[in-house]
Protein backbone atom coordinates (compact mmCIF):
# COMPACT_ATOMS: atom_id res chain seq x y z
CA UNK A 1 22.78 102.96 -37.02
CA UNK A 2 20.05 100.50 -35.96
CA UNK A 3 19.83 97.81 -33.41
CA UNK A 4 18.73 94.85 -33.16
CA UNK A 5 17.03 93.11 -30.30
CA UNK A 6 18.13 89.49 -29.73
CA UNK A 7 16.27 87.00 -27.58
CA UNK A 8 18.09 84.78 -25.14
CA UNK A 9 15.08 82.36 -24.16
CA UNK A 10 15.12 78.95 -24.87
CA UNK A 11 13.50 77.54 -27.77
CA UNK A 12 11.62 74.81 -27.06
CA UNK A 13 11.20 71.39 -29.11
CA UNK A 14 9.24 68.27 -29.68
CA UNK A 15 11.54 65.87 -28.24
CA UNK A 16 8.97 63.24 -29.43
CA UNK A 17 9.95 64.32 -32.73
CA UNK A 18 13.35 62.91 -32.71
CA UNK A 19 13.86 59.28 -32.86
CA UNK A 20 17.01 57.21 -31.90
CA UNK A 21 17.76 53.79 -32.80
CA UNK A 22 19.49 51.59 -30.12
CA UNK A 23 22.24 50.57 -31.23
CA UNK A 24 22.63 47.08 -33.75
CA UNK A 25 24.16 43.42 -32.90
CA UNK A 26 26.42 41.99 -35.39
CA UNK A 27 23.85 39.53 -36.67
CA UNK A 28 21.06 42.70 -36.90
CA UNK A 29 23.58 44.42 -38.99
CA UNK A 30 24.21 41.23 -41.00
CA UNK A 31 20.19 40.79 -42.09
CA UNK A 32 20.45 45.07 -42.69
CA UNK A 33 22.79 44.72 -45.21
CA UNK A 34 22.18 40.91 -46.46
CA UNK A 35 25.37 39.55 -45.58
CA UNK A 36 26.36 36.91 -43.32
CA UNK A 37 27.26 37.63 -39.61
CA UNK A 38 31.02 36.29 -40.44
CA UNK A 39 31.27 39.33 -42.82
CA UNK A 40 30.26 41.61 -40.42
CA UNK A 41 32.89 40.58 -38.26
CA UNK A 42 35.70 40.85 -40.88
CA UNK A 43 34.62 44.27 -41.50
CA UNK A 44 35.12 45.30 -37.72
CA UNK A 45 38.58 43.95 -38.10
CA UNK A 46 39.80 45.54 -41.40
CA UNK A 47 43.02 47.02 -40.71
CA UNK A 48 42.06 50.09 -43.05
CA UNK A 49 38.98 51.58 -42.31
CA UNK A 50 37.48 49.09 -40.11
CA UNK A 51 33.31 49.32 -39.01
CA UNK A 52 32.58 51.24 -35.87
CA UNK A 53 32.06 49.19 -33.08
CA UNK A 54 31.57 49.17 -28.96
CA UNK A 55 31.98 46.49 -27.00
CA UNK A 56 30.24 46.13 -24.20
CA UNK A 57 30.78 43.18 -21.45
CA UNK A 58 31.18 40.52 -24.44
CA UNK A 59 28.22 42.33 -26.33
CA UNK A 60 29.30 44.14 -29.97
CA UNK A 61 26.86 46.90 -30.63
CA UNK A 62 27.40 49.01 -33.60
CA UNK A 63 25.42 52.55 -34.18
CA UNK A 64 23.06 53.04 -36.94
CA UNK A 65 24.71 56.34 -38.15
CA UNK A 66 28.00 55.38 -37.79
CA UNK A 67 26.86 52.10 -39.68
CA UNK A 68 25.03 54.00 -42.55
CA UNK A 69 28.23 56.37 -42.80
CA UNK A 70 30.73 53.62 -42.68
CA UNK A 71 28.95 51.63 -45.42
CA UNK A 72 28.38 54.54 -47.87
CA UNK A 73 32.32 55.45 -47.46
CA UNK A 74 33.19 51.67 -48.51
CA UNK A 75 30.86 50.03 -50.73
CA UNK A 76 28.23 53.09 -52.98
């Protein structure tokens, strides 16, 4: 029967290496996927499957991922 040794330090890692995107407006999303800002809209209020979306004080901001996910779900 053998044993075997397991560290429990923590790995390190470039944090520089990861990149986040801020989050998109409705018009940035619009000139991402060539459609019109109107569209984008329609497709935050679809009753099935509607975009991802936060609102914050007035201001719609929409995540890249959740964009890229969305998108690839509904239209490829």
């Amino acid at each position: 029967m053998s044993l075997e040794v397991i560290s429990l330090q923590r790995k390190e890692f470039n944090k520089s290496r990861i990149t986040v995107e801020p989050p998109l407006k409705a018009k940035e999303v619009a000139q991402r996927k060539n459609v019109s800002p109107a569209t984008v809209t329609r497709w935050m209020k679809r009753e099935i499957d509607p975009l991802p979306s936060k609102r914050n004080s007035g201001l719609v901001r929409i995540e890249v991922d959740d964009l890229e996910d969305w998108y690839q779900r509904n239209f490829l």
